[in-house]
C-alpha atoms as a PDB file:
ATOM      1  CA  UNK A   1     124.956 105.693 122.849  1.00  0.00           C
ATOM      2  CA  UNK A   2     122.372 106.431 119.757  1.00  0.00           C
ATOM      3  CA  UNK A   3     119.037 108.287 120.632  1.00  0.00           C
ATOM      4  CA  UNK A   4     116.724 105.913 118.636  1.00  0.00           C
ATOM      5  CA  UNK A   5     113.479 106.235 116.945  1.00  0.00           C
ATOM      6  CA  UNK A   6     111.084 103.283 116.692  1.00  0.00           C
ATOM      7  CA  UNK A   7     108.673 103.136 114.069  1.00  0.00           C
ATOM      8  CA  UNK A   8     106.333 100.407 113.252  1.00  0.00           C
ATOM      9  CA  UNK A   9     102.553  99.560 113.067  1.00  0.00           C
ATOM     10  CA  UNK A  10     102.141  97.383 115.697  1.00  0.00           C
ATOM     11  CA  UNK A  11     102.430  98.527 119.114  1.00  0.00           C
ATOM     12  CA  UNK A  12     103.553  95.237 120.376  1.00  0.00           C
ATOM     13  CA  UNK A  13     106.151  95.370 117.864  1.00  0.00           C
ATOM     14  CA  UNK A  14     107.674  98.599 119.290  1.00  0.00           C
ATOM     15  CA  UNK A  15     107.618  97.682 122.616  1.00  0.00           C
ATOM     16  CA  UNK A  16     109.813  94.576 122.455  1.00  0.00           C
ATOM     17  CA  UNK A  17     111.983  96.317 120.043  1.00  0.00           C
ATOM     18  CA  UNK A  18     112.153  99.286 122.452  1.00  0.00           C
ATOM     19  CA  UNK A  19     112.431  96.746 125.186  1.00  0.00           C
ATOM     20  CA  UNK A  20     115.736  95.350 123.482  1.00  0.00           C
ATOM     21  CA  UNK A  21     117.289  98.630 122.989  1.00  0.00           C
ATOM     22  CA  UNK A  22     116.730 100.188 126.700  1.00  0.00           C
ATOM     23  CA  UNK A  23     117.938  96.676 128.036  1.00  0.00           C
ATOM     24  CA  UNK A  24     121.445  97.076 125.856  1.00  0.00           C
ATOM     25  CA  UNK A  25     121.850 100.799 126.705  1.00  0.00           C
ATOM     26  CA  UNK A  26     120.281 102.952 123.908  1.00  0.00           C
ATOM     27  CA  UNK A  27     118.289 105.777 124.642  1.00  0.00           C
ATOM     28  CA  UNK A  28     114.696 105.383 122.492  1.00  0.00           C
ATOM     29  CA  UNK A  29     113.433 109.279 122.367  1.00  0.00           C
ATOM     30  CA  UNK A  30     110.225 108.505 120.413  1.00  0.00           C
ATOM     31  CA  UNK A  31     107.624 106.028 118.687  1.00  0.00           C
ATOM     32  CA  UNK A  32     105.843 106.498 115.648  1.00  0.00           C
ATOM     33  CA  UNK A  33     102.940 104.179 113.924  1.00  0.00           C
ATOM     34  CA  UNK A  34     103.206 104.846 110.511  1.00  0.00           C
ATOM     35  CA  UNK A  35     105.844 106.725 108.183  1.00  0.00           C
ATOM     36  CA  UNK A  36     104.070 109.906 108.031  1.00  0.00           C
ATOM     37  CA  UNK A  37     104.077 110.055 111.484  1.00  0.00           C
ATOM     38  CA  UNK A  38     107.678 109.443 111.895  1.00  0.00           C
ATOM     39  CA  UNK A  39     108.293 112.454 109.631  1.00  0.00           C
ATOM     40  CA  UNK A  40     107.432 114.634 111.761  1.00  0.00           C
ATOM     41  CA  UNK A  41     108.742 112.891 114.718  1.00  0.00           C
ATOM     42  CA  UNK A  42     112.473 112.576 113.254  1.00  0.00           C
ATOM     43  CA  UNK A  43     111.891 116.856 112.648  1.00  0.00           C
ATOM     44  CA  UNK A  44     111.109 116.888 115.964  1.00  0.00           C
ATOM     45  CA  UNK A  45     113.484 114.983 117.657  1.00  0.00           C
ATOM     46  CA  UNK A  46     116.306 114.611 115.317  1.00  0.00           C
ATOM     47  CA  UNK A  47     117.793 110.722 116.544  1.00  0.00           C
ATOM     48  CA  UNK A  48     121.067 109.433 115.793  1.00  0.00           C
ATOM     49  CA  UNK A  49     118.925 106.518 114.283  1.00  0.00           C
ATOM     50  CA  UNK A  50     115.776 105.499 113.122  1.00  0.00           C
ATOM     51  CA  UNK A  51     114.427 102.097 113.124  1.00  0.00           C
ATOM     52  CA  UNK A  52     111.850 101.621 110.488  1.00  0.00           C
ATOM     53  CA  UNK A  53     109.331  99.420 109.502  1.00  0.00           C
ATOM     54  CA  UNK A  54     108.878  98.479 105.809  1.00  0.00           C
ATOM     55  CA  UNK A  55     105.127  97.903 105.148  1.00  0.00           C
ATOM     56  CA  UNK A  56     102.276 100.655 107.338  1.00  0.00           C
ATOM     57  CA  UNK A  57      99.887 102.284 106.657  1.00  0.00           C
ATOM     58  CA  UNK A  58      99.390 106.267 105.404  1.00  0.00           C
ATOM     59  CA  UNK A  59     103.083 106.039 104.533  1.00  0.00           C
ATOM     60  CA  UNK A  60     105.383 102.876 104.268  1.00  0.00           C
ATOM     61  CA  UNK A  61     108.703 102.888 105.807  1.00  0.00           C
ATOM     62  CA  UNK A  62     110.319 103.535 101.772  1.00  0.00           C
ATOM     63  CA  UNK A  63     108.651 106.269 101.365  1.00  0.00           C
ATOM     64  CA  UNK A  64     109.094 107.765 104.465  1.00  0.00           C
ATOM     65  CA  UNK A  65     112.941 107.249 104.582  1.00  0.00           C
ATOM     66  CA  UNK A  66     113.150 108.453 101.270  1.00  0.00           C
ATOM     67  CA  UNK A  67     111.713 111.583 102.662  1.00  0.00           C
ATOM     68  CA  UNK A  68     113.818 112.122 106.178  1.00  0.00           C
ATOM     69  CA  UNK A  69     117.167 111.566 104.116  1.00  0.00           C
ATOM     70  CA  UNK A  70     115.650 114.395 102.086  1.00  0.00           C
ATOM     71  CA  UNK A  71     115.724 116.556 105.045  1.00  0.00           C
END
C-alpha cells in the first residue's frame, strides 16, 4: 500500500480523510496545514502520494505541487 500525505487547512478535514485511508489500508506518514508546510514535509518523508488541498493559506495546494514535482 501507498504511504500518504494529507494536506489541508482544516484539521477536521484531515482527520476524516485520514480516517478513510487507515480504514481501507493505507499507511498516512504525515499531515500538513498549508502548502508550505507540506514542502518540507514531502522532503522529509518522501510518500508514495500526496493528497492536497487546493485553496490554504501561506501557500495553496498549486503552488505547492508545482514545487514538490520540482523536486
Amino acid at each position: 500500500m501507498a504511504n500518504i500525505l494529507i494536506v489541508d487547512d482544516a484539521a477536521f478535514m484531515r482527520m476524516m480523510i485520514k480516517d478513510i485511508l487507515v480504514k481501507n489500508g493505507y499507511t498516512v506518514v504525515g499531515e500538513a496545514e498549508n502548502g508550505a508546510k507540506a514542502i518540507e514535509r514531502f522532503r522529509e518523508l518522501t510518500p508514495d502520494l500526496v493528497i492536497m488541498d487546493i485553496t490554504m493559506p501561506e501557500m495553496d495546494g498549486i503552488q505547492a505541487v508545482r514545487q514538490i514535482k520540482g523536486l
